[in-house]
PDB file of N, CA and C in Angstrom:
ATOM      1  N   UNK A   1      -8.418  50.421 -21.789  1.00  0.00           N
ATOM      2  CA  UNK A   1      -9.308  51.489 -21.430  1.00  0.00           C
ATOM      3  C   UNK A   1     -10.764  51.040 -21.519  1.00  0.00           C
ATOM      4  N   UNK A   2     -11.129  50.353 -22.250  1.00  0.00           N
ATOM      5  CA  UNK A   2     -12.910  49.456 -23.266  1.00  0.00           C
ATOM      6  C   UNK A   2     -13.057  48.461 -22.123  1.00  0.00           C
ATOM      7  N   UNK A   3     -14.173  48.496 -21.153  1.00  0.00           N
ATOM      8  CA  UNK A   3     -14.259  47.444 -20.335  1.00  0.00           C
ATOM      9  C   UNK A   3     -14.809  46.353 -21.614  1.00  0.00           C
ATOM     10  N   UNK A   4     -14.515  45.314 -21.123  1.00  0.00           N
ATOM     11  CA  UNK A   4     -15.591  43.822 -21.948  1.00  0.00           C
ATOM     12  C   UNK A   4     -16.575  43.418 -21.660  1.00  0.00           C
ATOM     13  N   UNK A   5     -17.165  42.975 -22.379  1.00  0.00           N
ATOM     14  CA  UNK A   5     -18.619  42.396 -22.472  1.00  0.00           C
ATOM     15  C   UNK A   5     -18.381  41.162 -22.102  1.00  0.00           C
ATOM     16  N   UNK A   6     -19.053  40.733 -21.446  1.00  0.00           N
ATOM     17  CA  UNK A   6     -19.626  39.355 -21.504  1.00  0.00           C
ATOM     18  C   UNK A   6     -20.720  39.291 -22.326  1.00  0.00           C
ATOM     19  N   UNK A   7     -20.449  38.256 -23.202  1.00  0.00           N
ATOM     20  CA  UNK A   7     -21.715  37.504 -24.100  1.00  0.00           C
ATOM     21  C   UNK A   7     -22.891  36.914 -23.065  1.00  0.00           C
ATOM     22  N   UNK A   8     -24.237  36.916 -22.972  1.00  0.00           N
ATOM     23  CA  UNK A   8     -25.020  36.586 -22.216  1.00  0.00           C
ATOM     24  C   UNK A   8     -25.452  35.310 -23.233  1.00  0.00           C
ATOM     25  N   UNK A   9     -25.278  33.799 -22.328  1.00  0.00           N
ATOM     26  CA  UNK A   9     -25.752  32.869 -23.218  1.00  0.00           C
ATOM     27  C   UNK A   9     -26.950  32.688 -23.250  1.00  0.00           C
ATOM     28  N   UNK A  10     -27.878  32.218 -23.945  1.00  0.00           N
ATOM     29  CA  UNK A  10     -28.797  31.796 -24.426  1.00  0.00           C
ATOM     30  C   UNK A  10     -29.850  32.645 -24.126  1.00  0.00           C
ATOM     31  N   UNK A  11     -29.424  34.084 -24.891  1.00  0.00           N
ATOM     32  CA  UNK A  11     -30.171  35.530 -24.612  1.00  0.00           C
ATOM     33  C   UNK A  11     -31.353  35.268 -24.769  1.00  0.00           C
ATOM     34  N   UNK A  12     -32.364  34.713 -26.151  1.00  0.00           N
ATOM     35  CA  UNK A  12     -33.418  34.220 -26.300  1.00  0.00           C
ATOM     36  C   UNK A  12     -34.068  33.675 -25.259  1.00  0.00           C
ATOM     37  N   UNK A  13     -33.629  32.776 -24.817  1.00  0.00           N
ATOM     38  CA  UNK A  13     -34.294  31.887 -23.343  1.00  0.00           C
ATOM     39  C   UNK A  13     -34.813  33.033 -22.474  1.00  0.00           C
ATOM     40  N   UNK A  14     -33.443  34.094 -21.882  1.00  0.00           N
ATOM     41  CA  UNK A  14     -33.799  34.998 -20.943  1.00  0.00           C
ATOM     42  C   UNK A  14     -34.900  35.382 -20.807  1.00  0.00           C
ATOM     43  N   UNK A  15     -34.868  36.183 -22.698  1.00  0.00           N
ATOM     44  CA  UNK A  15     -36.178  37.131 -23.258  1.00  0.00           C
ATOM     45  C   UNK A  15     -37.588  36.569 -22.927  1.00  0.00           C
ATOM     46  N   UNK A  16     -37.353  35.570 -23.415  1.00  0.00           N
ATOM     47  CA  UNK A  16     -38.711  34.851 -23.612  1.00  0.00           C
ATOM     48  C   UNK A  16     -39.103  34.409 -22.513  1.00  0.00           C
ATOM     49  N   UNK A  17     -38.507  33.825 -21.409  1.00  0.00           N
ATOM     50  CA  UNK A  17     -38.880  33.267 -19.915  1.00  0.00           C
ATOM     51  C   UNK A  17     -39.164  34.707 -19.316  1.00  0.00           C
ATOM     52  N   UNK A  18     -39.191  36.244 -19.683  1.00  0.00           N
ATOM     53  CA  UNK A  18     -39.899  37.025 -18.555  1.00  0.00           C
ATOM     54  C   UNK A  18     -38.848  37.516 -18.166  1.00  0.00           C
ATOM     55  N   UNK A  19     -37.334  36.831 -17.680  1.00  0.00           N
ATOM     56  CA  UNK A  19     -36.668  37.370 -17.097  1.00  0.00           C
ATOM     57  C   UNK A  19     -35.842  38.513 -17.493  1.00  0.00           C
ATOM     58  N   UNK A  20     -35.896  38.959 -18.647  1.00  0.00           N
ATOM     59  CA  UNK A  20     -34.961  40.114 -19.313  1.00  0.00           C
ATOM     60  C   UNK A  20     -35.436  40.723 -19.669  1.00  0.00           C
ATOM     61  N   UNK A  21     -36.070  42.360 -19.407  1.00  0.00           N
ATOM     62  CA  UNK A  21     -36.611  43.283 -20.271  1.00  0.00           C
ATOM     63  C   UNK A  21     -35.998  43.960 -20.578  1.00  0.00           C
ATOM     64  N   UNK A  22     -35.053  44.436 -20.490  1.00  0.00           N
ATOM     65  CA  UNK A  22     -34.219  45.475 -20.836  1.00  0.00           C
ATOM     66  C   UNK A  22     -33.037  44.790 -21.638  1.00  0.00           C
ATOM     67  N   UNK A  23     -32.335  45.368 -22.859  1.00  0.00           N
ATOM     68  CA  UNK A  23     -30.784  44.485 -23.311  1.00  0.00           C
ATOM     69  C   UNK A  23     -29.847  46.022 -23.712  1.00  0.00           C
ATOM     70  N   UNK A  24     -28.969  45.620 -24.114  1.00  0.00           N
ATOM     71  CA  UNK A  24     -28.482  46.854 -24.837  1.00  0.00           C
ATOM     72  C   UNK A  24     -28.410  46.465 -26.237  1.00  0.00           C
ATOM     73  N   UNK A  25     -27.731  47.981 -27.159  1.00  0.00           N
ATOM     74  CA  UNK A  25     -27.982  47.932 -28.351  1.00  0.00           C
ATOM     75  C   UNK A  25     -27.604  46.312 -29.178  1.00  0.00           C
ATOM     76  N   UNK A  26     -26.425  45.981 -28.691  1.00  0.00           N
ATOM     77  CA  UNK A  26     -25.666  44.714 -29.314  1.00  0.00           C
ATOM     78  C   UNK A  26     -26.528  43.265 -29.115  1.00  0.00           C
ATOM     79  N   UNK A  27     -27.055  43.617 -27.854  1.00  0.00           N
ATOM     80  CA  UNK A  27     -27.696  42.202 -27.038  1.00  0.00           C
ATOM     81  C   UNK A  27     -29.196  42.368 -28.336  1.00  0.00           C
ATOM     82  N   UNK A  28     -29.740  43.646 -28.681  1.00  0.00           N
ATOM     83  CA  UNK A  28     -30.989  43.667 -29.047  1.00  0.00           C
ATOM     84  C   UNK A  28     -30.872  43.278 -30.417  1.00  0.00           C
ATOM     85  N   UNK A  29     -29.714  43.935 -31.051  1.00  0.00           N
ATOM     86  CA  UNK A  29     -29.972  43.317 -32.476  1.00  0.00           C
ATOM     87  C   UNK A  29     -29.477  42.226 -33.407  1.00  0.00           C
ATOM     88  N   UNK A  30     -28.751  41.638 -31.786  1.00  0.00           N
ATOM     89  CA  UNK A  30     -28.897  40.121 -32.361  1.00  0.00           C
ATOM     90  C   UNK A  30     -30.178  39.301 -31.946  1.00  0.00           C
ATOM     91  N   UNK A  31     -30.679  39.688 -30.978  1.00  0.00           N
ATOM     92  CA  UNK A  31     -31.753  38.804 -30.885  1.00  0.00           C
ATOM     93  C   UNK A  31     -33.311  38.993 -31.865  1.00  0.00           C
ATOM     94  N   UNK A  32     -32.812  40.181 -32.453  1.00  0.00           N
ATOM     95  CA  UNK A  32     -33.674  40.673 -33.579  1.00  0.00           C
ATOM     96  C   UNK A  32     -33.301  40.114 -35.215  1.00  0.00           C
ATOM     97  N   UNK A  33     -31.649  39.753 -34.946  1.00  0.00           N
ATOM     98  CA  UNK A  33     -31.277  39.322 -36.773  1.00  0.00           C
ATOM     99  C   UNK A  33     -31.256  40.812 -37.443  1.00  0.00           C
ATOM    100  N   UNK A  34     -30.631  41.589 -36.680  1.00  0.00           N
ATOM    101  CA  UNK A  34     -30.422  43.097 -37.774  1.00  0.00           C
ATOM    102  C   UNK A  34     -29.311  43.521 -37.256  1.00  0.00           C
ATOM    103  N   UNK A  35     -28.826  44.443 -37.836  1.00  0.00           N
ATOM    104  CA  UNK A  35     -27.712  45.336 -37.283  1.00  0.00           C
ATOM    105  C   UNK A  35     -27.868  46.399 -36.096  1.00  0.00           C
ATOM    106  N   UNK A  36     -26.684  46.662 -35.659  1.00  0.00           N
ATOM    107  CA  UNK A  36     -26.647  47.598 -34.507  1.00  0.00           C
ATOM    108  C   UNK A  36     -27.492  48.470 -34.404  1.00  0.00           C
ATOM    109  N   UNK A  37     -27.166  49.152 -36.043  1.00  0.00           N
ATOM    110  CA  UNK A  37     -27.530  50.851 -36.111  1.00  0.00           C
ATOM    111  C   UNK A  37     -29.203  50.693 -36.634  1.00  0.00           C
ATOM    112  N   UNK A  38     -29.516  49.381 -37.149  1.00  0.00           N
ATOM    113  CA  UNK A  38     -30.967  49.684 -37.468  1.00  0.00           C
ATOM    114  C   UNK A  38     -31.691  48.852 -36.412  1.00  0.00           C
ATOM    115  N   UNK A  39     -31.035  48.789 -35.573  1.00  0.00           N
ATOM    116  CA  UNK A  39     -31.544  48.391 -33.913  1.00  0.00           C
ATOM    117  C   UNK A  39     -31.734  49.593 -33.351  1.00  0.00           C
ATOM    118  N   UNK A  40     -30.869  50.341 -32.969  1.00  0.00           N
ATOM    119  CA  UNK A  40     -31.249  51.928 -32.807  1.00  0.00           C
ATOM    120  C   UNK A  40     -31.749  52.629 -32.949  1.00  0.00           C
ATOM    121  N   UNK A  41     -32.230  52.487 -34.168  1.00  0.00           N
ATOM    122  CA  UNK A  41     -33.142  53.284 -35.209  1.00  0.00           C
ATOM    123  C   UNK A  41     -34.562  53.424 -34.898  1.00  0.00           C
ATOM    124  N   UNK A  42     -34.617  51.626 -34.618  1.00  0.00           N
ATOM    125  CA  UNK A  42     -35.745  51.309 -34.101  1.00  0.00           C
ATOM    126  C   UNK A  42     -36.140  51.479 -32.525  1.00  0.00           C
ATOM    127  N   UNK A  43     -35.521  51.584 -32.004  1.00  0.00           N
ATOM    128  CA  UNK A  43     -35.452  51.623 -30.267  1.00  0.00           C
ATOM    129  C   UNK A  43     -35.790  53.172 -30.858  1.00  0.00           C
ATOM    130  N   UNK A  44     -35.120  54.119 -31.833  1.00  0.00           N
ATOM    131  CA  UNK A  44     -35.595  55.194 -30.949  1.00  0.00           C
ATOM    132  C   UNK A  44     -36.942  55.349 -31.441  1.00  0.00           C
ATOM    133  N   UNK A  45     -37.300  55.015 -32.590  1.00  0.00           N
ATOM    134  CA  UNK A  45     -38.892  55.371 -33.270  1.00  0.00           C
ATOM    135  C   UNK A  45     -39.733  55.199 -32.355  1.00  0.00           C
ATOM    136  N   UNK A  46     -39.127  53.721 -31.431  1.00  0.00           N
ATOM    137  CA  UNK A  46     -40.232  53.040 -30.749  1.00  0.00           C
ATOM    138  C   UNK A  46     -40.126  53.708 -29.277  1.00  0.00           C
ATOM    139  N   UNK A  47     -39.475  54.556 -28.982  1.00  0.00           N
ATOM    140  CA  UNK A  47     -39.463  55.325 -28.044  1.00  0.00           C
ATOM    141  C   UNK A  47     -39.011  54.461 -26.887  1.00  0.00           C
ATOM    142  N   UNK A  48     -38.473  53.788 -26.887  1.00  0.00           N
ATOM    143  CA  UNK A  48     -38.519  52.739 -25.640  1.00  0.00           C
ATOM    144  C   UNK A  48     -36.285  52.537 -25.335  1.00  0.00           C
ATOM    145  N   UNK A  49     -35.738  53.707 -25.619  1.00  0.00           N
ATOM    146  CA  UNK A  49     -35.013  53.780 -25.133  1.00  0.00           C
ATOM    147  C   UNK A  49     -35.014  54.296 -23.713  1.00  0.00           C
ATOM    148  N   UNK A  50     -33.946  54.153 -22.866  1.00  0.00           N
ATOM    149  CA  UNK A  50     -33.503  54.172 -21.280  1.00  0.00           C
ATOM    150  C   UNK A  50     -32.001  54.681 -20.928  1.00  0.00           C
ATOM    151  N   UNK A  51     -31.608  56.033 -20.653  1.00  0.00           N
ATOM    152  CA  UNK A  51     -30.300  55.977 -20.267  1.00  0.00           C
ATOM    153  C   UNK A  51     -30.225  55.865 -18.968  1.00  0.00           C
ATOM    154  N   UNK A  52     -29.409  55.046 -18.541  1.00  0.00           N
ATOM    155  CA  UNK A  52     -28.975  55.362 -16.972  1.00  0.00           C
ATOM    156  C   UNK A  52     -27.537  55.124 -17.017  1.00  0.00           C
ATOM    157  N   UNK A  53     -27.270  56.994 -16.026  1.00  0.00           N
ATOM    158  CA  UNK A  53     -25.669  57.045 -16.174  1.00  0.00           C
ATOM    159  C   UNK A  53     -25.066  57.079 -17.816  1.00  0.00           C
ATOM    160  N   UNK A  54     -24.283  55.742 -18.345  1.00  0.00           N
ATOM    161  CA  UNK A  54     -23.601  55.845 -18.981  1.00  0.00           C
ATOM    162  C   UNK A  54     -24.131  54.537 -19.927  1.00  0.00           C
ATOM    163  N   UNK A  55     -24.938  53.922 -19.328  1.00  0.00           N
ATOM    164  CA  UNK A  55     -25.689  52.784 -20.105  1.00  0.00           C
ATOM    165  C   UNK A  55     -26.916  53.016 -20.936  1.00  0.00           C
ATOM    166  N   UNK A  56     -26.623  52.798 -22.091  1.00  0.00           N
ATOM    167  CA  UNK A  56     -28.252  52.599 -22.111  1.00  0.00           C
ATOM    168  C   UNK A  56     -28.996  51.517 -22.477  1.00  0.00           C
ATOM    169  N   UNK A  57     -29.748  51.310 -22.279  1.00  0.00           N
ATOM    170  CA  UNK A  57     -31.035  50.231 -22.413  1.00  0.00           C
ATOM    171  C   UNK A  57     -32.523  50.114 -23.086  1.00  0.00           C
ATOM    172  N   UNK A  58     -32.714  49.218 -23.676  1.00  0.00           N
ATOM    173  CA  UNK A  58     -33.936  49.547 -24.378  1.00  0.00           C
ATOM    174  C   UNK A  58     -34.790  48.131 -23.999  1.00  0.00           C
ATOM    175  N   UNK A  59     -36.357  48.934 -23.711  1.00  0.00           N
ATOM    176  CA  UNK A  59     -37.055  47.901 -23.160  1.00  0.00           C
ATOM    177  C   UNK A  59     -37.481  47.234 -24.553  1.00  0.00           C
ATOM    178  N   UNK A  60     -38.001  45.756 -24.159  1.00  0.00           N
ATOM    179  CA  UNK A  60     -38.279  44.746 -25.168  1.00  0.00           C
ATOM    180  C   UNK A  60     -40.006  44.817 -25.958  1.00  0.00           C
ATOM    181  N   UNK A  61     -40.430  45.215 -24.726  1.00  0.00           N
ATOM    182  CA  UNK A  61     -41.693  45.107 -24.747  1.00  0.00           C
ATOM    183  C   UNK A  61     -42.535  46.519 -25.199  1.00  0.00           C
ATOM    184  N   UNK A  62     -41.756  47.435 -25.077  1.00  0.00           N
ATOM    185  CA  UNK A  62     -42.173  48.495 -26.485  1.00  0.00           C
ATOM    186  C   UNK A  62     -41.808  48.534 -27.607  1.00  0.00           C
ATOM    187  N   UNK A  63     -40.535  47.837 -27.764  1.00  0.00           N
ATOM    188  CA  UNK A  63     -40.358  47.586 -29.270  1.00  0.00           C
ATOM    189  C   UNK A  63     -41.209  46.791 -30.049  1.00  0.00           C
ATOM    190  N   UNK A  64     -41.830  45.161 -29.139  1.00  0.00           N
ATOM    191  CA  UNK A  64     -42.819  44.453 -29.715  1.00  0.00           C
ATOM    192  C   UNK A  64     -43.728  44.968 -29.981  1.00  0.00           C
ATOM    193  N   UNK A  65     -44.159  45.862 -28.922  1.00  0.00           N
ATOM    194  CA  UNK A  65     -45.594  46.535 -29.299  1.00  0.00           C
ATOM    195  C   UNK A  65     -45.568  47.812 -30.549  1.00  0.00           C
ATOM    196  N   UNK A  66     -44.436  48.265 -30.484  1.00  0.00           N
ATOM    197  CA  UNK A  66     -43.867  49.000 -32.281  1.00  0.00           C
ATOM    198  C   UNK A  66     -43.909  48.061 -33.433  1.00  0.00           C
ATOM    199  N   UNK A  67     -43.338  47.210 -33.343  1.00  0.00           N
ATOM    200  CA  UNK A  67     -43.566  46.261 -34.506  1.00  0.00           C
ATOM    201  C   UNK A  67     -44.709  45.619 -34.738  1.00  0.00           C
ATOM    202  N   UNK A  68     -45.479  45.603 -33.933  1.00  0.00           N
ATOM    203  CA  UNK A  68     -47.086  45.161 -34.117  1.00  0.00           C
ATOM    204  C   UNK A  68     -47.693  46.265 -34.988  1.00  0.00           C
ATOM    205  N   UNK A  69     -47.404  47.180 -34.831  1.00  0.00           N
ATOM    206  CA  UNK A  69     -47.921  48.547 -35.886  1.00  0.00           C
ATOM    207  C   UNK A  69     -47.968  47.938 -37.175  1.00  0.00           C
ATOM    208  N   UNK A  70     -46.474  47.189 -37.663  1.00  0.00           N
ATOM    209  CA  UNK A  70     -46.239  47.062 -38.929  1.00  0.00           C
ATOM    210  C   UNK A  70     -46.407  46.060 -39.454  1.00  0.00           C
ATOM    211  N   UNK A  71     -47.607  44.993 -38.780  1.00  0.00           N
ATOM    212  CA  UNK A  71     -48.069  43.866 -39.116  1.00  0.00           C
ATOM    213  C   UNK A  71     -49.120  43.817 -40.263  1.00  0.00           C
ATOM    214  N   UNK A  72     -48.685  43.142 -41.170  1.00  0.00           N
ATOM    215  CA  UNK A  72     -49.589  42.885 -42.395  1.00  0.00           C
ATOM    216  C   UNK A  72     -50.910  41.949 -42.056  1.00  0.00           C
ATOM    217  N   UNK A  73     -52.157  42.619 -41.928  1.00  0.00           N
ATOM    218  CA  UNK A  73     -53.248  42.164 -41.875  1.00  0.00           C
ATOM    219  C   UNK A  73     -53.596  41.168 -42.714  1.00  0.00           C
ATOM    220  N   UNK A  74     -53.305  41.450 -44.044  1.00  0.00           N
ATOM    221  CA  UNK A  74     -53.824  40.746 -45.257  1.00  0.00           C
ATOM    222  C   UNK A  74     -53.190  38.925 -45.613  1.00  0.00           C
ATOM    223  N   UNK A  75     -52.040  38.787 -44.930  1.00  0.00           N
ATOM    224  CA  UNK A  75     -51.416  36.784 -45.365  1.00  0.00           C
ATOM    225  C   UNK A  75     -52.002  36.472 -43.691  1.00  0.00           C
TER     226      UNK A  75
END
């Protein structure tokens, strides 16, 4: 009934070459080093979730710009 995923290799490369703005929850919080649900968490604070249809998607480039909020000025 669960269609499959394909693993996207060398997701990082994508990200970083421009070509991927959008991932889903699984794709995002590995390329972040956190878990699913505090990938989510964060997509939604950062407002930069996307449903379409039955997918959803979260752009990359509002989350960076969320986590820039929480940059320590001081080291």
């Amino acid at each position: 009934m669960g269609n499959n995923r394909s693993k996207v290799p060398d997701l990082e490369k994508l990200v970083k070459g421009g070509r991927k703005k959008f991932v889903r929850y699984e794709e995002g919080a590995m390329l972040y080093s956190m878990g699913v649900h505090t990938f989510q968490q964060l997509a939604k604070d950062a407002r930069s979730v996307y449903h379409v249809k039955r997918i959803v998607l979260v752009n990359l480039d509002l989350i960076d710009e969320y986590l820039e909020a929480f940059r320590d000025e001081e080291f």
